[in-house]
Protein backbone atom coordinates (compact mmCIF):
# COMPACT_ATOMS: atom_id res chain seq x y z
CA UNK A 1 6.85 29.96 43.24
CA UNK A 2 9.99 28.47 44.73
CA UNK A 3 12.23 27.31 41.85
CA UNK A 4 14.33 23.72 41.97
CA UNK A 5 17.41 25.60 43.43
CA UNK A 6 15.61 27.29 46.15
CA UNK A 7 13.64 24.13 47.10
CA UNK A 8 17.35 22.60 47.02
CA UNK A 9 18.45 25.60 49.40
CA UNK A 10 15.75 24.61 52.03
CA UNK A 11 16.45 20.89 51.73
CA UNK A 12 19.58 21.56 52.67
CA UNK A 13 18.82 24.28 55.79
CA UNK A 14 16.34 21.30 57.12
CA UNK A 15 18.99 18.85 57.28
CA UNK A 16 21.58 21.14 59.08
CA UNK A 17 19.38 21.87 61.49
CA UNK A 18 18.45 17.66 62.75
CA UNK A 19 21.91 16.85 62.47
CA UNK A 20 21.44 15.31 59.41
CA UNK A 21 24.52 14.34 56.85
CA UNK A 22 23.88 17.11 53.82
CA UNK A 23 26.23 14.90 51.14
CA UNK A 24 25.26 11.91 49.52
CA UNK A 25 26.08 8.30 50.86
CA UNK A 26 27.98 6.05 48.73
CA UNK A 27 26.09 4.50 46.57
CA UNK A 28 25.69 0.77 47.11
CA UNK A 29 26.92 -2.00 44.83
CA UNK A 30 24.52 -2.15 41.95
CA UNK A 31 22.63 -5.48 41.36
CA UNK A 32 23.76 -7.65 38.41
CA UNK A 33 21.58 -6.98 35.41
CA UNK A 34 19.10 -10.24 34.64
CA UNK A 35 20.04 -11.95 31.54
CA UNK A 36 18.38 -10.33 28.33
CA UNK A 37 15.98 -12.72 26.64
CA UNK A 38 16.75 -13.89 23.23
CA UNK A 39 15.39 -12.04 20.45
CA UNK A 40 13.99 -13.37 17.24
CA UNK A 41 11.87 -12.87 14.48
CA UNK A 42 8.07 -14.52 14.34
CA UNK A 43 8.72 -17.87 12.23
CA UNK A 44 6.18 -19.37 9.78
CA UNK A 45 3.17 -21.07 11.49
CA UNK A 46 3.68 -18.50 14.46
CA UNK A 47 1.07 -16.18 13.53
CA UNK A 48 -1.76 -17.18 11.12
CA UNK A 49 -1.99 -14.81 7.97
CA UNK A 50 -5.33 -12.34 7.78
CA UNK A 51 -7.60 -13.57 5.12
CA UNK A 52 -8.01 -10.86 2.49
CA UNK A 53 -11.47 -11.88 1.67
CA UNK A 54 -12.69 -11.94 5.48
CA UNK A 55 -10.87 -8.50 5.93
CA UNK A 56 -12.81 -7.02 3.39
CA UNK A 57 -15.96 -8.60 4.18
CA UNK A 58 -16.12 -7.06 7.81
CA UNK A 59 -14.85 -3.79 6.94
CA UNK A 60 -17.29 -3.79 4.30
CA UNK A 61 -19.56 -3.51 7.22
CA UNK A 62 -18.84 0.42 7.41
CA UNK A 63 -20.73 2.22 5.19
CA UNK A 64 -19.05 5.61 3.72
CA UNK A 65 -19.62 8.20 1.39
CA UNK A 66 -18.26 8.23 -1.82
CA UNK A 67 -16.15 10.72 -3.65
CA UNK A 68 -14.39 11.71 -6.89
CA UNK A 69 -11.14 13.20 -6.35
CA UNK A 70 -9.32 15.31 -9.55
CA UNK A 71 -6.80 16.63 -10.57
CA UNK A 72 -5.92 19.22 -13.55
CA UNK A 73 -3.38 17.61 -16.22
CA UNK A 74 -2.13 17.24 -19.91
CA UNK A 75 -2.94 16.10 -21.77
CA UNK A 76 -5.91 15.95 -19.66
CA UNK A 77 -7.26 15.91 -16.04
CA UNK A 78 -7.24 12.76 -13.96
CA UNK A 79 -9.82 11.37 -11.72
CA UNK A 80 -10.59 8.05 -9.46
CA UNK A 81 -13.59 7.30 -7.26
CA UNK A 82 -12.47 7.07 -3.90
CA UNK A 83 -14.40 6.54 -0.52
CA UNK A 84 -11.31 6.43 1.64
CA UNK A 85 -12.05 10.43 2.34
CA UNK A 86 -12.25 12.16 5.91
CA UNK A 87 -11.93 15.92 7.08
CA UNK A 88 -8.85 15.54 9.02
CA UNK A 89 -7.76 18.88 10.96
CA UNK A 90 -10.18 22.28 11.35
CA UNK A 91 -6.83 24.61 12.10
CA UNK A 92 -4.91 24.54 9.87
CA UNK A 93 -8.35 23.33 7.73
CA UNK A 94 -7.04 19.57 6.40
CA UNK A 95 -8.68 17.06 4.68
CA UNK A 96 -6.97 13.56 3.91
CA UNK A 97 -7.28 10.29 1.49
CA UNK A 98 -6.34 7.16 0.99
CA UNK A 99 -5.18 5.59 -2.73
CA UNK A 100 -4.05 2.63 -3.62
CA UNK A 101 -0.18 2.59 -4.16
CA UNK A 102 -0.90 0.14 -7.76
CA UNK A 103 -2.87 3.51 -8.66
CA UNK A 104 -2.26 4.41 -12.20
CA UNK A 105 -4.35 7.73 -11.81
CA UNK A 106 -2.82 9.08 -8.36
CA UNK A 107 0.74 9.71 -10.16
CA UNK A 108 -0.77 12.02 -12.20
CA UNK A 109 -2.90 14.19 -9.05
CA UNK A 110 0.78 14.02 -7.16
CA UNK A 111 2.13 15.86 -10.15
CA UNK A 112 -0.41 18.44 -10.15
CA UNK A 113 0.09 18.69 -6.75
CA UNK A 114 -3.46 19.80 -6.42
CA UNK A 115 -6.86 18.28 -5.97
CA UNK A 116 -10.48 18.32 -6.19
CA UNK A 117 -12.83 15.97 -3.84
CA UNK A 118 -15.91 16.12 -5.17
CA UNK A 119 -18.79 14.46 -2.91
CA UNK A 120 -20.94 12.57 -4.77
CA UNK A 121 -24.94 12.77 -4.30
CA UNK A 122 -27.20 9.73 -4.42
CA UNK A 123 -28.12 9.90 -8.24
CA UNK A 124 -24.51 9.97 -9.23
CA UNK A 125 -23.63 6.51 -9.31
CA UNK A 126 -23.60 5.77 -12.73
CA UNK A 127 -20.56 8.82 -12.41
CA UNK A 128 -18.90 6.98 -9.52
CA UNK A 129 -18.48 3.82 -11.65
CA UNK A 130 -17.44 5.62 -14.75
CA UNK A 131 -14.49 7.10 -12.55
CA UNK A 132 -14.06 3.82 -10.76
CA UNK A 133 -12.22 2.21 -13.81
CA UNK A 134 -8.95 1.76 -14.55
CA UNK A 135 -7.94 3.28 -18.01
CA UNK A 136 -10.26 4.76 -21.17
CA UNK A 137 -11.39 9.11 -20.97
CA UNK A 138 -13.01 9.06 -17.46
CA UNK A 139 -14.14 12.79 -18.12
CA UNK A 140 -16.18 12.02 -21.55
CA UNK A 141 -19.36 13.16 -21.50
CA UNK A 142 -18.94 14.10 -17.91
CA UNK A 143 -19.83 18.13 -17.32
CA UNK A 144 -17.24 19.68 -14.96
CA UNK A 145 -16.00 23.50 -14.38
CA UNK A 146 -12.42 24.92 -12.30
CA UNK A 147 -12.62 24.90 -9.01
CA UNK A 148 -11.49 28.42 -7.97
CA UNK A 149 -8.14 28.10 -6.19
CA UNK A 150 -6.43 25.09 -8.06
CA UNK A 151 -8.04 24.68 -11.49
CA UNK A 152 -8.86 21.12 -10.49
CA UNK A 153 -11.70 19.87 -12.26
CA UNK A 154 -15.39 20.34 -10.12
CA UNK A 155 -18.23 18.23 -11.23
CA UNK A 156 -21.48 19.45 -12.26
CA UNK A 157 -24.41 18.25 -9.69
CA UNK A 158 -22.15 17.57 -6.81
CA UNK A 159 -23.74 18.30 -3.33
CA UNK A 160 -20.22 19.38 -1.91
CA UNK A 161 -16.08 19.82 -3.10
CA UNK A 162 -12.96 20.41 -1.29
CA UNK A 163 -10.18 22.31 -3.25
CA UNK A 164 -7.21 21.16 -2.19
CA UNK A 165 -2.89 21.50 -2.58
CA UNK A 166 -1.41 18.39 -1.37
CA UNK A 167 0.29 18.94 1.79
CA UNK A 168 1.57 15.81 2.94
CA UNK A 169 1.64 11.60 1.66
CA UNK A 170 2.48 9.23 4.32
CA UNK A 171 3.12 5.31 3.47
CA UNK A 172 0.15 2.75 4.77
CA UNK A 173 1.04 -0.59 3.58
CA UNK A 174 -0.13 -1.20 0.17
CA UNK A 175 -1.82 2.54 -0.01
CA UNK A 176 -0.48 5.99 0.34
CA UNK A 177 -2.40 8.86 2.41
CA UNK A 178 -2.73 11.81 1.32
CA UNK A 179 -3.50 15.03 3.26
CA UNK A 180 -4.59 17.96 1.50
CA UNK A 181 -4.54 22.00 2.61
CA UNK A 182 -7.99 22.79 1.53
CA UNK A 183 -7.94 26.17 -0.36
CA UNK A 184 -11.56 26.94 -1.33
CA UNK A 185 -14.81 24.72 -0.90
CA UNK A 186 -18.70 24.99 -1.56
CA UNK A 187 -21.75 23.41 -1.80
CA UNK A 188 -24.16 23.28 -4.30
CA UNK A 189 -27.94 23.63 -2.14
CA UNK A 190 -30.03 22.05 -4.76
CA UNK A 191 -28.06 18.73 -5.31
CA UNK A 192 -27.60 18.31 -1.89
CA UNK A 193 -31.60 18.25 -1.54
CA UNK A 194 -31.23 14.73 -2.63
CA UNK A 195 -28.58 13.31 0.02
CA UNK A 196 -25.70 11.32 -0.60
CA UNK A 197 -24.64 8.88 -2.14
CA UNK A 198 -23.52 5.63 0.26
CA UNK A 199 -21.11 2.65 -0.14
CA UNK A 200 -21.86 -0.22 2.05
CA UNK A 201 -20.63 -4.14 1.54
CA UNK A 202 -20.07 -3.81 -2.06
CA UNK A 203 -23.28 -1.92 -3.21
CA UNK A 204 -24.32 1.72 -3.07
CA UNK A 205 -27.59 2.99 -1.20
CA UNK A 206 -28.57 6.29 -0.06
CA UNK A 207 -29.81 8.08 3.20
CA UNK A 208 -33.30 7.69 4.43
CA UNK A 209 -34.20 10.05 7.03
């Protein structure tokens, strides 16, 4: 394949040979520039403000699954519910959540450095709410065992977990996302024979088939 300084070569040949001029004609005068519009900021009134309620309201509209995501700890491990999960990358294998920046748990996972998403089946609700509050032992009473790479705690009678070291957090407004290496995951056949568990406009369900 002819490279940029051989196609240059044969430019050049071609215009020898019709007589044509093989230097560049002086440029002309360049055009005045148009005036640059002014610049400014959107002012008050200019763009109406998104109401919060209606934003949740129609986004409630998706339904998702629902998942538990720990953490090992002292003087104890740390846990929220969380349904802001998605696999994000096959190679290298990523996964990726979102938490709320006001989160007193997710200090806690980001000094671990490690996690645990544990997805929740459809008769695990009653766990998802027990996780879902702010404050108090979230793990009491709650049966749980190490997940094998980080130590991060893996709940008894979930269908599926991803075992995670945090790889990356990126800002999103008023939440953080976090993307997670996953290290080890499973599932567990039996709980899974009941399907998952399902968030949709403030209520859980389940999957009908």
């Amino acid at each position: 394949m002819m490279g940029h300084a051989g196609m240059a070569a044969t430019a050049v040949r071609y215009l020898r040979s019709v007589g044509a001029p093989t230097t560049a004609a002086a440029p002309a005068t360049p055009a005045a520039p148009l005036p640059r519009p002014a610049l400014r900021a959107v002012r008050e009134g200019e763009r109406a403000p998104l109401d919060p309620a209606a934003f949740r309201s129609v986004l409630g509209h998706f339904a998702s699954g629902v998942t538990v995501v720990t953490a090992p700890g002292e003087p104890g491990p740390a846990g929220f519910a969380c349904q802001s999960f998605a696999s994000l990358s096959l190679d290298p294998p990523l996964v990726t959540f979102m938490v709320a920046r006001t989160s007193t748990t997710w200090p806690r996972i980001a000094r671990a450095g490690v996690f645990c998403v544990n997805v929740l089946g459809a008769e695990q609700g009653e766990l998802c709410r027990g996780f879902a509050v702010s404050g108090g032992d979230k793990f009491a009473g709650v049966s749980y065992g190490p997940a094998p790479a980080t130590g991060s705690p893996r709940l008894d009678g979930a269908p599926a977990w991803i075992d995670c070291t945090i790889q990356a957090v990126h800002t999103g407004g008023d939440h953080l996302i976090v993307v997670g290496r996953v290290e080890a995951l499973g599932t567990d056949p039996a709980a899974a024979e009941a399907g998952p568990l399902l968030f949709h406009r403030g209520t859980f369900g389940h999957f009908s088939p």
